[in-house]
Protein backbone atom coordinates (compact mmCIF):
# COMPACT_ATOMS: atom_id res chain seq x y z
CA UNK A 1 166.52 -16.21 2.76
CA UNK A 2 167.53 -18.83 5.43
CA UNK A 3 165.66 -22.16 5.67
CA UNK A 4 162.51 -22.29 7.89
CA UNK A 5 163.27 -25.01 10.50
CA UNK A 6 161.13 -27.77 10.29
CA UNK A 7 158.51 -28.68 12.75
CA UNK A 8 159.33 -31.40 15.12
CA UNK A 9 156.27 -33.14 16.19
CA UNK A 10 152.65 -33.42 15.57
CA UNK A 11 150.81 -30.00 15.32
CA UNK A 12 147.82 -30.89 18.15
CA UNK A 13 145.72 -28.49 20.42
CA UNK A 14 143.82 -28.76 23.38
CA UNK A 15 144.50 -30.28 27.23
CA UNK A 16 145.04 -33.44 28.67
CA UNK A 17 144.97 -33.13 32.82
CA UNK A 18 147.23 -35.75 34.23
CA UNK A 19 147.46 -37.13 37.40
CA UNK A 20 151.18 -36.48 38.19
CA UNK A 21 152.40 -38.64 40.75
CA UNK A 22 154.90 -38.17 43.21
CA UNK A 23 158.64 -37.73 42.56
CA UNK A 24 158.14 -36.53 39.50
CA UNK A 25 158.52 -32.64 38.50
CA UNK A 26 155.81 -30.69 36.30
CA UNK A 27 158.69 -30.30 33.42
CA UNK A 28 159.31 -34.20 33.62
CA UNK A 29 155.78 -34.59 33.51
CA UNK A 30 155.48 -32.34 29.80
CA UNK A 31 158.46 -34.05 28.35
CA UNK A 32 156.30 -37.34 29.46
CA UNK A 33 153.41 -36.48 27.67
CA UNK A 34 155.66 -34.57 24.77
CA UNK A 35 157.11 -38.04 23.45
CA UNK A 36 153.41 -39.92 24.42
CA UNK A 37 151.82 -37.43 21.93
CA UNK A 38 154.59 -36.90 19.36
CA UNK A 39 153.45 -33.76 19.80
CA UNK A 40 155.29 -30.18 18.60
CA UNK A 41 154.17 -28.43 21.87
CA UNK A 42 153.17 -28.75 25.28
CA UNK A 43 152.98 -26.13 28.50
CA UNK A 44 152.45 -26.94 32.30
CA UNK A 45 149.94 -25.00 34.16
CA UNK A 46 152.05 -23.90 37.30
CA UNK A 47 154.51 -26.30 38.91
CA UNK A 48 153.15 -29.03 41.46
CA UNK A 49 156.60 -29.97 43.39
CA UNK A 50 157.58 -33.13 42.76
CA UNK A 51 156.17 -34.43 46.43
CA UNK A 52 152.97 -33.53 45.26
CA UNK A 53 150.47 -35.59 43.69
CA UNK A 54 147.06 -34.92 41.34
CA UNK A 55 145.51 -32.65 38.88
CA UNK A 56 148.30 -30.99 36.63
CA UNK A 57 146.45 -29.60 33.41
CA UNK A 58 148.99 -29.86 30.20
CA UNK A 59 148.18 -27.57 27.04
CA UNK A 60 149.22 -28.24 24.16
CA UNK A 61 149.31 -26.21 20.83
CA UNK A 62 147.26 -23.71 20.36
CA UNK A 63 146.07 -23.93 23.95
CA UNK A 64 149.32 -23.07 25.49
CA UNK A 65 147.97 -19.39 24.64
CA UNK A 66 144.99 -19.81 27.54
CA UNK A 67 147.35 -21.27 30.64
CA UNK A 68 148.44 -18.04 32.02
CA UNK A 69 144.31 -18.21 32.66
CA UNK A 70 145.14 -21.44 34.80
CA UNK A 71 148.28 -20.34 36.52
CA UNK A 72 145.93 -17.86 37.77
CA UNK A 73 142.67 -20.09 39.23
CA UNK A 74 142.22 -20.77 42.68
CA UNK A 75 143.39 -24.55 43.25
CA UNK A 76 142.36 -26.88 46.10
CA UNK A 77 144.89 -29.39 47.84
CA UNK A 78 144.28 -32.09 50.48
CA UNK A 79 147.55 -32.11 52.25
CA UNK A 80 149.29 -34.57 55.09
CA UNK A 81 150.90 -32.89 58.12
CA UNK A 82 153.27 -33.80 60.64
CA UNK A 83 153.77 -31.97 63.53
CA UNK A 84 156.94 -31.78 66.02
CA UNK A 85 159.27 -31.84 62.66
CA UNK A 86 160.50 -29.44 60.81
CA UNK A 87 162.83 -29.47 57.60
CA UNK A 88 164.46 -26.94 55.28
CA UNK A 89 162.21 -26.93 52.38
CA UNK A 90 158.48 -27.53 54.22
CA UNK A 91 157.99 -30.64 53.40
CA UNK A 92 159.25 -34.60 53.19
CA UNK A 93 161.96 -33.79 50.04
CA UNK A 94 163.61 -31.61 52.30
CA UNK A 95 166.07 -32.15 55.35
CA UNK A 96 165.46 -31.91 59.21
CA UNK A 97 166.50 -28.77 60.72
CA UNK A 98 164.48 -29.38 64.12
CA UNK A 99 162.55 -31.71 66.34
CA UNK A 100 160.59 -30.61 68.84
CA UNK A 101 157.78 -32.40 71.23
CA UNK A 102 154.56 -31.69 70.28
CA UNK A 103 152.22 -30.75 73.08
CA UNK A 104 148.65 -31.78 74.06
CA UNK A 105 146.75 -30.11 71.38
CA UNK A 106 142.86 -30.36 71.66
CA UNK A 107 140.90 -30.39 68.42
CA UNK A 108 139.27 -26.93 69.50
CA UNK A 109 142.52 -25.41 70.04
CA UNK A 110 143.83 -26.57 66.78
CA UNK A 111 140.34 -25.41 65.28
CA UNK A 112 141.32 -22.31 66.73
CA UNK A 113 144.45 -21.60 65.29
CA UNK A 114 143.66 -23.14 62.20
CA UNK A 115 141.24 -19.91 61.90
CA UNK A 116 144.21 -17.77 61.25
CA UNK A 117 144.21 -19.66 58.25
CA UNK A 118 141.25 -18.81 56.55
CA UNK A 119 140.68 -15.52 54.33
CA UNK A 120 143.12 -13.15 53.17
CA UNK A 121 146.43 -14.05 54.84
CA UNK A 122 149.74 -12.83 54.21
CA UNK A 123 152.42 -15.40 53.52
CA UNK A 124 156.17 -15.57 53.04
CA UNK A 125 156.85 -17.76 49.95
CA UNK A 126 159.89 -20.36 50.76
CA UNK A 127 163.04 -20.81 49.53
CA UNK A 128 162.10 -23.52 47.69
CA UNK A 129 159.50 -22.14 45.90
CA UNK A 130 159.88 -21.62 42.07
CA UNK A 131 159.53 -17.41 42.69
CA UNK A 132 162.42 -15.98 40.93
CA UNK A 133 164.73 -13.66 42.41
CA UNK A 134 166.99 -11.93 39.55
CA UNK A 135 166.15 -14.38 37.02
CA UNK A 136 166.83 -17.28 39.34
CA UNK A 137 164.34 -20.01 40.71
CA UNK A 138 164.33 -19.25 44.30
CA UNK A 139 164.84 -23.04 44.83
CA UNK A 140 167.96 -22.66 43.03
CA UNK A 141 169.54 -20.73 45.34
CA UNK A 142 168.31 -22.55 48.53
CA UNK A 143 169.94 -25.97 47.15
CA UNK A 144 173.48 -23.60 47.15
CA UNK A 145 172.81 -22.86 50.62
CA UNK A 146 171.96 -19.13 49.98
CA UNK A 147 168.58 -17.36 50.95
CA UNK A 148 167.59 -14.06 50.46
CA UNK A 149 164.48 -11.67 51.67
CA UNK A 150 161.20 -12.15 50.40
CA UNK A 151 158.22 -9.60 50.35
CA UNK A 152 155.24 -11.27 51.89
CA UNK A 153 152.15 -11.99 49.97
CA UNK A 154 148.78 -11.45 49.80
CA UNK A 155 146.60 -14.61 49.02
CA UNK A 156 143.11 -15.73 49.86
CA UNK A 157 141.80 -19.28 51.70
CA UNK A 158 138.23 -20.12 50.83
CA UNK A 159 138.24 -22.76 52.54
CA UNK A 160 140.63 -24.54 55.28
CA UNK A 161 139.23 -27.86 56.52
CA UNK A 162 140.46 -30.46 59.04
CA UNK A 163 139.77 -34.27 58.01
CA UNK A 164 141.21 -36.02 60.78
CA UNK A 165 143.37 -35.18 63.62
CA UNK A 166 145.86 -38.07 65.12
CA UNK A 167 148.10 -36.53 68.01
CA UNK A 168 150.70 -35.42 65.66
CA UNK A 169 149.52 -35.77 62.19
CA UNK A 170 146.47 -34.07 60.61
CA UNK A 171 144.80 -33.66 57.07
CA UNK A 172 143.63 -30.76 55.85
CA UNK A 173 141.91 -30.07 52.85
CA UNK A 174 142.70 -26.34 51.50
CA UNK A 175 140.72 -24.20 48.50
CA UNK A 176 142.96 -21.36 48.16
CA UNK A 177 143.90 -18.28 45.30
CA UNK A 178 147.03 -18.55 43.37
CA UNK A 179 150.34 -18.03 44.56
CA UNK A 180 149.24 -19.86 47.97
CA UNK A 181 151.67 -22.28 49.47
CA UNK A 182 150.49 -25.20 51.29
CA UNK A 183 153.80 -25.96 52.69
CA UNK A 184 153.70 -22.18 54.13
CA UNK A 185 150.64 -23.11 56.21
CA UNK A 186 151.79 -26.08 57.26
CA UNK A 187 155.34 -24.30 58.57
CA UNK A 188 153.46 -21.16 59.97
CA UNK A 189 150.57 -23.52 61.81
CA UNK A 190 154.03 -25.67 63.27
CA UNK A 191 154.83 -21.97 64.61
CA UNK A 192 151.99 -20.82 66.12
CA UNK A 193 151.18 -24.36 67.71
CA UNK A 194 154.99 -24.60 69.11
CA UNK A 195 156.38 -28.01 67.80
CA UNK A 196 156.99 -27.19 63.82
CA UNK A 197 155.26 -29.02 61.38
CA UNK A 198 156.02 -30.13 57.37
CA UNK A 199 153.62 -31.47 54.44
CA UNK A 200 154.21 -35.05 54.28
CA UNK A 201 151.74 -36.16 51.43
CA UNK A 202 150.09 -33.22 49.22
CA UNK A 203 147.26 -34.14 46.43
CA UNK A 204 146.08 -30.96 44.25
CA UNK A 205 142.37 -32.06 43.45
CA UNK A 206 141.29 -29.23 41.99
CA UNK A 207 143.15 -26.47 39.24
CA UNK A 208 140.93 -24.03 37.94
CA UNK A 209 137.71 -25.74 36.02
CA UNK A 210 139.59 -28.87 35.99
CA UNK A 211 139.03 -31.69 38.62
CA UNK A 212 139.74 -35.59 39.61
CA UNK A 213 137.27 -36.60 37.13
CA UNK A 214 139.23 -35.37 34.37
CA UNK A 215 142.32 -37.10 35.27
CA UNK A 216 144.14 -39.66 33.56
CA UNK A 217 147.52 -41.47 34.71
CA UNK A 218 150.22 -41.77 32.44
CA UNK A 219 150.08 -45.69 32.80
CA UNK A 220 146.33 -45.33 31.01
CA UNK A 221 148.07 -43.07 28.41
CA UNK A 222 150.69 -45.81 27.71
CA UNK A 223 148.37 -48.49 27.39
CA UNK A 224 145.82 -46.63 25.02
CA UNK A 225 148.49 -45.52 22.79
CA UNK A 226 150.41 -48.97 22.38
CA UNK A 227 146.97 -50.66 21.98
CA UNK A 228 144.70 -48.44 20.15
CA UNK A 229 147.45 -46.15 18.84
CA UNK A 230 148.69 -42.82 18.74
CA UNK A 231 145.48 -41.22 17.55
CA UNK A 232 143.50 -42.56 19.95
CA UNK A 233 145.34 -40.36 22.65
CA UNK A 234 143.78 -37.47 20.35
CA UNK A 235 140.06 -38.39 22.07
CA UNK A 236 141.22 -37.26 25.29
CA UNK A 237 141.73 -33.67 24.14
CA UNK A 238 139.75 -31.48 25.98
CA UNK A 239 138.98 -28.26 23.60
CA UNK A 240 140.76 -25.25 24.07
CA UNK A 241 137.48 -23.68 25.49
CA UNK A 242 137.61 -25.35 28.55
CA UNK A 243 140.64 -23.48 30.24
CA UNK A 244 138.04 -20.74 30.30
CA UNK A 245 134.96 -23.25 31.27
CA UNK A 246 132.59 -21.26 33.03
CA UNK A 247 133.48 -17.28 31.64
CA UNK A 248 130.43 -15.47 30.15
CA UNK A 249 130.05 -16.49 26.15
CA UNK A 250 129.24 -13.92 23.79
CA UNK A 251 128.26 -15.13 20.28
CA UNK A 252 129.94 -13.47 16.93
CA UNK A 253 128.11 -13.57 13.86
CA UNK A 254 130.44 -14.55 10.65
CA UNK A 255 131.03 -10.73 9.91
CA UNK A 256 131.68 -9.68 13.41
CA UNK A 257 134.39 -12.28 13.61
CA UNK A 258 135.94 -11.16 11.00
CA UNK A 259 136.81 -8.13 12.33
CA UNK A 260 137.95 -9.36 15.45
CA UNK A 261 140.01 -11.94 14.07
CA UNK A 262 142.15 -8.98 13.03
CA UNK A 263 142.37 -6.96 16.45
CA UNK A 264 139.31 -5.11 16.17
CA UNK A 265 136.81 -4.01 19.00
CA UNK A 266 133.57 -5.01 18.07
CA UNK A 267 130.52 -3.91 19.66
CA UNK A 268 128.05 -7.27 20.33
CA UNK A 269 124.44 -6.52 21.50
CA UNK A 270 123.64 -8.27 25.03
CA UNK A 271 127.33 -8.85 26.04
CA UNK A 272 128.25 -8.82 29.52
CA UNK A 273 129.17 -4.83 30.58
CA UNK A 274 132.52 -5.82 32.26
CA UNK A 275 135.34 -8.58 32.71
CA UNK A 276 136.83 -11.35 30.90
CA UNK A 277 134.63 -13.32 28.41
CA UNK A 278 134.91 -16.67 25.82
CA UNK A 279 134.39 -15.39 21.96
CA UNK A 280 132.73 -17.85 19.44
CA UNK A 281 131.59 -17.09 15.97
CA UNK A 282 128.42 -18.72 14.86
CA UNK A 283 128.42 -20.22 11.73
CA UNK A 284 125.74 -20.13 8.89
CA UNK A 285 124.79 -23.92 9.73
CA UNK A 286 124.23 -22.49 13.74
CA UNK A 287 127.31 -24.86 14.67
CA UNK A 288 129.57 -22.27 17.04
CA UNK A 289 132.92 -22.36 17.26
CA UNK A 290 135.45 -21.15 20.11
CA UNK A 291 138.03 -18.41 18.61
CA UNK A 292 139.73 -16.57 22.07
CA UNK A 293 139.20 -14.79 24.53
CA UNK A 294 138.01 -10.71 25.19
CA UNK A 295 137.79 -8.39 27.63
CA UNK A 296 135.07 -5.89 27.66
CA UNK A 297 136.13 -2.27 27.61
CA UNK A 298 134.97 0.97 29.40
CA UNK A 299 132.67 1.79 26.58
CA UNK A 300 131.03 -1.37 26.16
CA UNK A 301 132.94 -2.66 23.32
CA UNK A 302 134.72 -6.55 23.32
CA UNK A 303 138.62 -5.87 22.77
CA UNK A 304 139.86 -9.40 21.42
CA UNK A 305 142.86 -10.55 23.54
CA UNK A 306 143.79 -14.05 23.04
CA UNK A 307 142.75 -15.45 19.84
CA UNK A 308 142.81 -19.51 18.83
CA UNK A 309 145.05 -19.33 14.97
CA UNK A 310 143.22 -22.22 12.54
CA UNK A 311 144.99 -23.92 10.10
């Protein structure tokens, strides 16, 4: 029997949420807080592009398991336009294609049109999105000059809000579903209002259940772990359970649990009759602890689906 390979790294679970600044890409930004931690493994969330700025949740460990739940939250952005210019990629990384004047634009007009950008809209993702065509990054292929079709998208704006308006620069600041890119709007509202526009400054403030307030820079990281050490970056965990903050708990007793630790579907008085829910076992001492995530079949019984290993 060969050799098993050796574990590089500490063995640590839970998320940190960064505040990723700009020029810096979401995989720089794991391999950042990889070698902060020492830790064996850590997992973005969904890319920000590197212009962008904010809230970028990292898992690590066991809670890698739970991001595809935060790849898939609606997100909110404040974002920095600039009308009259556009550029190959959307937004200030990219190059000028096309200046154009930009016309008298009233704040009602550009009320009006910014109506088209609220609800369901269909979008075309760019080129320089991270969408994969054939295995490839799509932004791969626009940096060797290629482009090919895309299939418009369905996504959904909550919420599309204008801050301030200054002749040709405006702010905007966007809830949307996943899969909905701000630079899109910004190219598509450049369109319809006859000048072109690109993103100039993007924030994300919000990913799924995690906001500002949870942020920390990787400047406070540094500092905490070269005075206080590395196990004081530990405290900053937040517990697996919160990727799912907010989903409907149901409560296992110890021999329920058991059951669905192994794959089981358990039936659990008082559980929700439908969707997605957080499983924790209650212990004999009435502390509970979080073991996955279940979904809640067409009979009424809670399928485990995503289950938290213990050491």
């Amino acid at each position: 029997m060969g050799r098993r390979r050796k574990q590089r790294g500490r063995d640590i679970s839970g998320v940190v949420v960064v505040d990723k600044p700009g020029g810096l890409s979401s995989n720089d930004a794991v391999q950042k807080a990889k070698y902060l931690f020492r830790a064996a493994k850590v997992g973005h969330t969904g890319s920000l592009d590197p212009l962008a700025r904010g809230v970028l949740p990292l898992c690590f460990g066991e809670a890698t398991k739970f991001s595809q739940f935060l790849l898939s939250s609606d997100k909110k952005y404040w974002a920095r336009i600039k009308l009259g210019i556009r550029t190959d990629s959307g937004d200030a990384d990219g190059k000028v294609v096309e200046t154009r004047p930009v016309p008298e634009i009233s704040t009602a007009t550009l009320e009006r049109v910014l109506d088209r950008f609220r609800g369901e809209i269909d979008q075309i993702p760019s080129m320089f999105s991270a969408i994969k065509h054939q295995g490839q990054p799509l932004y791969k292929l626009a940096r060797q000059g290629i482009e090919v079709e895309r299939k418009s998208r369905r996504v959904t704006v909550f919420s599309n809000e204008l801050i301030c308006f200054d002749s040709d620069e405006l702010e905007l600041m966007i809830h949307c579903s996943k899969g909905t890119y701000v630079r899109t709007i910004a190219e598509d509202l450049g369109e319809l209002l006859g000048c072109g526009a690109h993103v100039i400054a993007l924030r994300r403030t919000m990913a799924g259940p995690y906001e500002e307030s949870d942020m920390v820079t990787f400047d406070e990281l540094y500092q905490i772990r070269d005075v206080e050490g590395l196990e004081a970056l530990d405290t900053l965990l937040q517990p697996i359970s919160s990727t799912v903050r907010g989903w409907p708990v149901v409560t296992l007793s110890d021999s329920t649990a058991y059951y669905v630790r192994r794959g089981q579907p358990v039936i659990v008085a008082h559980a929700p009759s439908t969707g997605w829910v957080q499983l924790c076992e209650r212990h004999d001492d009435e502390h509970t602890e979080f073991i996955g995530v279940g979904e809640i079949l067409d009979d009424g019984r809670v399928a485990p689906r995503r289950l938290v290993v213990t050491h």
